[in-house]
PDB file of N, CA and C in Angstrom:
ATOM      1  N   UNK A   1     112.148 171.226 194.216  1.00  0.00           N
ATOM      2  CA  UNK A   1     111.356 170.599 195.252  1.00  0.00           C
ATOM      3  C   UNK A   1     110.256 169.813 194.560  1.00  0.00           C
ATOM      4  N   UNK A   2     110.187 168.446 195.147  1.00  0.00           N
ATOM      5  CA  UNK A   2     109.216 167.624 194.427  1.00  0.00           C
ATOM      6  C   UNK A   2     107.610 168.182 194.530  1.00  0.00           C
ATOM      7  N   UNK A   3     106.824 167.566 194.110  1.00  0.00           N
ATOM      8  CA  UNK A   3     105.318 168.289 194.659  1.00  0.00           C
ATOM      9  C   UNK A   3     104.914 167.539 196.014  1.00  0.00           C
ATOM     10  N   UNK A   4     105.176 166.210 195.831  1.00  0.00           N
ATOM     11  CA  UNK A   4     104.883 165.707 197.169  1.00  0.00           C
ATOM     12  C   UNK A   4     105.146 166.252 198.122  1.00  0.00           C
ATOM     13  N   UNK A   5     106.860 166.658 198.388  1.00  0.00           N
ATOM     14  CA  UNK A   5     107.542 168.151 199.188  1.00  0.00           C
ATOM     15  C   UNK A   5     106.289 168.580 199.889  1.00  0.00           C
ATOM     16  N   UNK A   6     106.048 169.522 198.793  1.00  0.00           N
ATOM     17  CA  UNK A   6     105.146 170.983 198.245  1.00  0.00           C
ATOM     18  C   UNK A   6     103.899 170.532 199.114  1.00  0.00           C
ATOM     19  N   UNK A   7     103.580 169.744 199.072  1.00  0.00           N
ATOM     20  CA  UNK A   7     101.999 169.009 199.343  1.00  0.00           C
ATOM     21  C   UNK A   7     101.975 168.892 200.799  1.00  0.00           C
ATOM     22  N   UNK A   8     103.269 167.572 201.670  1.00  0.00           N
ATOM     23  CA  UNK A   8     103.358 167.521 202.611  1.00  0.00           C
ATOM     24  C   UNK A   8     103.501 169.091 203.734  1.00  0.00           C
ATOM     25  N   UNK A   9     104.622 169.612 203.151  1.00  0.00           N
ATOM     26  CA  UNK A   9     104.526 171.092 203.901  1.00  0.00           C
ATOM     27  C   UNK A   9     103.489 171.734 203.826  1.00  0.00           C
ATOM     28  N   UNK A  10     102.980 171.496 203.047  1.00  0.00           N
ATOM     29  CA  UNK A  10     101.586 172.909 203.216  1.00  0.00           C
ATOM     30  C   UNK A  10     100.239 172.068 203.409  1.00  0.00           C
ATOM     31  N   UNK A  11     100.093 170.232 204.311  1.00  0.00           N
ATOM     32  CA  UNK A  11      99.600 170.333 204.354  1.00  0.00           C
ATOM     33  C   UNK A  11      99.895 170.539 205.882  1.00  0.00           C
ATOM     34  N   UNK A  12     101.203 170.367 206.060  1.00  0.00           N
ATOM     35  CA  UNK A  12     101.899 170.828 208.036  1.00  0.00           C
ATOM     36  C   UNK A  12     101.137 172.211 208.210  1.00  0.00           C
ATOM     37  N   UNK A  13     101.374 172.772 207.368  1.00  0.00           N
ATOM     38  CA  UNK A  13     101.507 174.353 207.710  1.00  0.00           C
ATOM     39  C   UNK A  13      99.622 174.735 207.964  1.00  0.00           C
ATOM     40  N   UNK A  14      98.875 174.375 207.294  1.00  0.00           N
ATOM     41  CA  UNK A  14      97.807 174.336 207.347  1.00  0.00           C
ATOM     42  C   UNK A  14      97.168 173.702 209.010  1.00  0.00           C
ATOM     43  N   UNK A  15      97.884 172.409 208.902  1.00  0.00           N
ATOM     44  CA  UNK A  15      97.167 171.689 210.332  1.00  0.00           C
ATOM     45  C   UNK A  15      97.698 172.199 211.475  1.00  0.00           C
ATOM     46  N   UNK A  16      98.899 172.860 211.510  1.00  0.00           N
ATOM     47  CA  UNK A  16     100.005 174.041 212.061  1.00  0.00           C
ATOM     48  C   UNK A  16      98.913 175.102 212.663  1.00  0.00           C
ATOM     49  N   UNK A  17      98.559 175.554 211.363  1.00  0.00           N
ATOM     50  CA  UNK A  17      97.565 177.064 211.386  1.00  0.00           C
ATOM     51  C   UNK A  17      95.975 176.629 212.439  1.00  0.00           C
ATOM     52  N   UNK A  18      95.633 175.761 211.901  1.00  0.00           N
ATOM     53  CA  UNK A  18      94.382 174.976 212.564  1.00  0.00           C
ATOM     54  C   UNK A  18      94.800 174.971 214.533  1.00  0.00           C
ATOM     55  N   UNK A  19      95.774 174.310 214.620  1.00  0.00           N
ATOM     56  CA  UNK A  19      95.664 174.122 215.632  1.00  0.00           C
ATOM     57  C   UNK A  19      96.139 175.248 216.850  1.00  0.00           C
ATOM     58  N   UNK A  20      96.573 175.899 215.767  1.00  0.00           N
ATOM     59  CA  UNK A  20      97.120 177.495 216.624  1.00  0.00           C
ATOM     60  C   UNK A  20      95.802 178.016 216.679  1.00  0.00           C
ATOM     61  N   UNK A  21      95.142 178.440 215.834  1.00  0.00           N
ATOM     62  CA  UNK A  21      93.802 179.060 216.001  1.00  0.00           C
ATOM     63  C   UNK A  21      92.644 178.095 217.102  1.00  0.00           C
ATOM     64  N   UNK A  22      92.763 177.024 217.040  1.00  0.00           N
ATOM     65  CA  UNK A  22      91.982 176.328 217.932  1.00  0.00           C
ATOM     66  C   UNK A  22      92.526 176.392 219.020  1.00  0.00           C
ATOM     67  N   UNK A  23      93.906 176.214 219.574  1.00  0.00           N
ATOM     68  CA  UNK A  23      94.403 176.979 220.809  1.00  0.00           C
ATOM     69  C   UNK A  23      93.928 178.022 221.778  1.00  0.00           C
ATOM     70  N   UNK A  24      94.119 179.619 220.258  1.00  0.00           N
ATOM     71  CA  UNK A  24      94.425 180.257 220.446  1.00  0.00           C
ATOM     72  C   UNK A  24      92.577 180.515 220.932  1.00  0.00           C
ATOM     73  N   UNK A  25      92.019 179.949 220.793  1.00  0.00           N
ATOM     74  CA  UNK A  25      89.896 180.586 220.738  1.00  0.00           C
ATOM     75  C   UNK A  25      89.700 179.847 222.259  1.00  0.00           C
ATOM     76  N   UNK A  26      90.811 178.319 222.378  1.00  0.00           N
ATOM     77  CA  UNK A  26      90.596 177.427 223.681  1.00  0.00           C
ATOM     78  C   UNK A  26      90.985 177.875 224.997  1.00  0.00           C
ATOM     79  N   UNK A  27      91.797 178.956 224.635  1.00  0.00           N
ATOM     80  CA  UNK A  27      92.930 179.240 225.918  1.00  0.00           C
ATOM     81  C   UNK A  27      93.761 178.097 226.008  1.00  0.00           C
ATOM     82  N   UNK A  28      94.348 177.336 225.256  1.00  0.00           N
ATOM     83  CA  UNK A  28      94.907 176.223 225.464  1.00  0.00           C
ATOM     84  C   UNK A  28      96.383 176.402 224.554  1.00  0.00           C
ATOM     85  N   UNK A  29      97.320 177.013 225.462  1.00  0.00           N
ATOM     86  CA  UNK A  29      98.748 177.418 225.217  1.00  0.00           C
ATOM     87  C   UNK A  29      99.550 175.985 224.872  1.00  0.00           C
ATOM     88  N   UNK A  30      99.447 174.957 225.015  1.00  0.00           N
ATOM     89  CA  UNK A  30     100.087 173.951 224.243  1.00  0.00           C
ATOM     90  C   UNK A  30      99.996 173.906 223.181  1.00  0.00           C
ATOM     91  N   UNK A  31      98.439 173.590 222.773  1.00  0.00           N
ATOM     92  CA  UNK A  31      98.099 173.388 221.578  1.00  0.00           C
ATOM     93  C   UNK A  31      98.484 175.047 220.358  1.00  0.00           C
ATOM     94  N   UNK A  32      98.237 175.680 221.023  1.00  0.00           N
ATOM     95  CA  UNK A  32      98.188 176.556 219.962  1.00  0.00           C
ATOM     96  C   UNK A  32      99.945 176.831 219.705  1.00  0.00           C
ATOM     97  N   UNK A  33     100.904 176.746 220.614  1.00  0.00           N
ATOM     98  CA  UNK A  33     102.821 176.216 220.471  1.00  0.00           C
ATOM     99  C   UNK A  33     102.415 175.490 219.860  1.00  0.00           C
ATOM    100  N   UNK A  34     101.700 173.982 219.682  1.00  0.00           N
ATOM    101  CA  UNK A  34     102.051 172.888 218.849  1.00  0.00           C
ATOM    102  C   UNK A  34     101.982 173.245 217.660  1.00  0.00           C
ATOM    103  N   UNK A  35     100.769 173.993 216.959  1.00  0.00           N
ATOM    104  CA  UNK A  35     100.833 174.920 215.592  1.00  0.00           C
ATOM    105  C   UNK A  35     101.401 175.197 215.608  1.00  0.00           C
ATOM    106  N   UNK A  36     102.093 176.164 216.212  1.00  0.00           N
ATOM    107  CA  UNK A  36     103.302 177.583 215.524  1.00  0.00           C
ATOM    108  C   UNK A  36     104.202 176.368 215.347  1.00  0.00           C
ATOM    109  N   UNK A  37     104.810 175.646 216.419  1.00  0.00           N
ATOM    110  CA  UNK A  37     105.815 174.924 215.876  1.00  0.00           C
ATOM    111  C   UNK A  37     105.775 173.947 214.214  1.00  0.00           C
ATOM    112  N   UNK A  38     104.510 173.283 214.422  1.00  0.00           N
ATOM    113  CA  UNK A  38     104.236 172.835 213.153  1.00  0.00           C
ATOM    114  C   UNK A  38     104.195 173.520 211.824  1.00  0.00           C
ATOM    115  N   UNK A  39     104.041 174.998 211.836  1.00  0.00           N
ATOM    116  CA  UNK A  39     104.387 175.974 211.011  1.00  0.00           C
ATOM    117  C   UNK A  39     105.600 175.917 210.379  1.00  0.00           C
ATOM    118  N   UNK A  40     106.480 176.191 212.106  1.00  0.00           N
ATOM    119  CA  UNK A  40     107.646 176.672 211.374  1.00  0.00           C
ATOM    120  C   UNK A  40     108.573 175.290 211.321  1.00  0.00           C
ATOM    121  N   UNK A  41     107.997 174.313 211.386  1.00  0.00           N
ATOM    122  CA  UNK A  41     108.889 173.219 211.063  1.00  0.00           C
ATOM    123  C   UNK A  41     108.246 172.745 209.223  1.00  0.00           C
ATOM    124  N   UNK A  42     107.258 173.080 208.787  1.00  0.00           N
ATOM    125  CA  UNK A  42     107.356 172.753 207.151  1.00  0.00           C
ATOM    126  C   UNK A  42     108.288 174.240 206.774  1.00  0.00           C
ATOM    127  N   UNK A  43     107.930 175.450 207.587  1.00  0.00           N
ATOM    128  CA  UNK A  43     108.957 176.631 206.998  1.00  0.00           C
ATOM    129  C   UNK A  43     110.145 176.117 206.171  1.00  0.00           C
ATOM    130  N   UNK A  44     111.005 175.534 207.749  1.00  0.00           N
ATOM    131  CA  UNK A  44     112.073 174.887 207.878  1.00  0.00           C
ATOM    132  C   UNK A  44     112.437 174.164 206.738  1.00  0.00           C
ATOM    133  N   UNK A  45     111.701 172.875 206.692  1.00  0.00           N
ATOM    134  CA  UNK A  45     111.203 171.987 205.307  1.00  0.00           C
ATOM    135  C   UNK A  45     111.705 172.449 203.942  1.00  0.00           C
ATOM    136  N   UNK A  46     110.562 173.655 203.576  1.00  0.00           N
ATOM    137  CA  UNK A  46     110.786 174.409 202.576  1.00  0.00           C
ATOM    138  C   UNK A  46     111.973 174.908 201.993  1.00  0.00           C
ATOM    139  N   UNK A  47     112.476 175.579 203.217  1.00  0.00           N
ATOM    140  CA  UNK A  47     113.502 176.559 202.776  1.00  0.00           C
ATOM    141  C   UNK A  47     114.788 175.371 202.527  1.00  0.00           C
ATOM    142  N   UNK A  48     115.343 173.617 203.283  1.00  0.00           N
ATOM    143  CA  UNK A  48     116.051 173.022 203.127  1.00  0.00           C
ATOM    144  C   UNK A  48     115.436 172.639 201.554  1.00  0.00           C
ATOM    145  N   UNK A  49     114.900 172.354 201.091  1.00  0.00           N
ATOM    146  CA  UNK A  49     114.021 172.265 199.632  1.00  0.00           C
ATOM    147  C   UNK A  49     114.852 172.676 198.833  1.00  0.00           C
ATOM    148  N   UNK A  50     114.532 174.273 198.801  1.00  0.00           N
ATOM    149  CA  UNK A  50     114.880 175.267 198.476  1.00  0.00           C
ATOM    150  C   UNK A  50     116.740 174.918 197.929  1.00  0.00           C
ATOM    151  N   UNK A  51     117.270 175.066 199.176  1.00  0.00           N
ATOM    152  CA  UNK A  51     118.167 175.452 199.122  1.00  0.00           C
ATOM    153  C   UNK A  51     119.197 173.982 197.940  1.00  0.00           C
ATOM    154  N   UNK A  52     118.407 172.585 198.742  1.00  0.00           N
ATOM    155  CA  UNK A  52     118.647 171.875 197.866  1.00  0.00           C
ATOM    156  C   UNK A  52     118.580 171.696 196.193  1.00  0.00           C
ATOM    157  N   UNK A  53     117.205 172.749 195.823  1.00  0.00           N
ATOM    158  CA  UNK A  53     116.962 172.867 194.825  1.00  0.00           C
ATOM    159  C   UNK A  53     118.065 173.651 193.963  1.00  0.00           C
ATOM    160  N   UNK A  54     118.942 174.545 194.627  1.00  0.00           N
ATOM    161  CA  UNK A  54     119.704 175.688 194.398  1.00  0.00           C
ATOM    162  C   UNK A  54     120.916 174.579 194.149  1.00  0.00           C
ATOM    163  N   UNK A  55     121.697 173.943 194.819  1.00  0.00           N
ATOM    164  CA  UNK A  55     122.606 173.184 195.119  1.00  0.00           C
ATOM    165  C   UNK A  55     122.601 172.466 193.349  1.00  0.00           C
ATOM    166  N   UNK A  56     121.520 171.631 193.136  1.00  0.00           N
ATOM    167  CA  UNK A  56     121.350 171.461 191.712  1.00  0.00           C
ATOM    168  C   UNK A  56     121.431 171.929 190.743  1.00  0.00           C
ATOM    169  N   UNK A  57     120.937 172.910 190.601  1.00  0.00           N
ATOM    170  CA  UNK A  57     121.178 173.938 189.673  1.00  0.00           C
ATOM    171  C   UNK A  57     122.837 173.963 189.374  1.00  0.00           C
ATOM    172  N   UNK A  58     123.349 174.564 190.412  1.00  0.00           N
ATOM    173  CA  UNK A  58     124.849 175.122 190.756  1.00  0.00           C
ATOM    174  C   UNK A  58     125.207 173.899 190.173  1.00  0.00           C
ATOM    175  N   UNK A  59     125.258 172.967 190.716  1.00  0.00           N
ATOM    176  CA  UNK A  59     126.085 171.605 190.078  1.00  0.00           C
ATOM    177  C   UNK A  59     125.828 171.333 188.023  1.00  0.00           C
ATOM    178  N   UNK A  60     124.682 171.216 187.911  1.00  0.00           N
ATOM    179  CA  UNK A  60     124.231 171.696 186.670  1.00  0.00           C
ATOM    180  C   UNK A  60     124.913 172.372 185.807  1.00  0.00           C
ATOM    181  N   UNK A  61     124.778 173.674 186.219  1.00  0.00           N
ATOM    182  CA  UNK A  61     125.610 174.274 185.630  1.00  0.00           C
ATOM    183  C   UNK A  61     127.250 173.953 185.387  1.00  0.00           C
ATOM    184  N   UNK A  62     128.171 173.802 186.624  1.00  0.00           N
ATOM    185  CA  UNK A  62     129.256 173.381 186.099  1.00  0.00           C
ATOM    186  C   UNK A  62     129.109 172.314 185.292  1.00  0.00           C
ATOM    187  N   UNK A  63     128.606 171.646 185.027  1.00  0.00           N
ATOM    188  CA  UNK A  63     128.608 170.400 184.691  1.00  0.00           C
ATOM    189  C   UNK A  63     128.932 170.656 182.386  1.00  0.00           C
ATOM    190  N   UNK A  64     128.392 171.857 182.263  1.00  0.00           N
ATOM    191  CA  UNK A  64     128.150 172.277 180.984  1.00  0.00           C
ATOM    192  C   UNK A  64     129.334 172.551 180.754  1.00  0.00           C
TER     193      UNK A  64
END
């Protein structure tokens, strides 16, 4: 996973977290769904990363 990746997701996950907690203090049930979702959509992010990162490797290797 590139760092940019790395950077963009966590800075989702952060503004994710922000706005759930500002929701969650507002009584304001949209906003604080719009975090969680923004959470779990760099999650998401990550783990396709991830898995891409794995995919490389694997290829890599046969490749030897």
């Amino acid at each position: 996973m590139g760092l940019d990746d790395k950077l963009d997701n966590a800075k989702d996950r952060v503004t994710g977290r922000a706005k759930e907690t500002a929701g969650a203090s507002t009584d304001n049930e949209e906003l604080r769904d719009e975090g969680r979702g923004q959470q779990t959509e760099a999650d998401v992010k990550d783990a396709g990363e991830k898995v891409k990162d794995a995919a490389h490797k694997v290829g890599d290797a046969f490749k030897r």
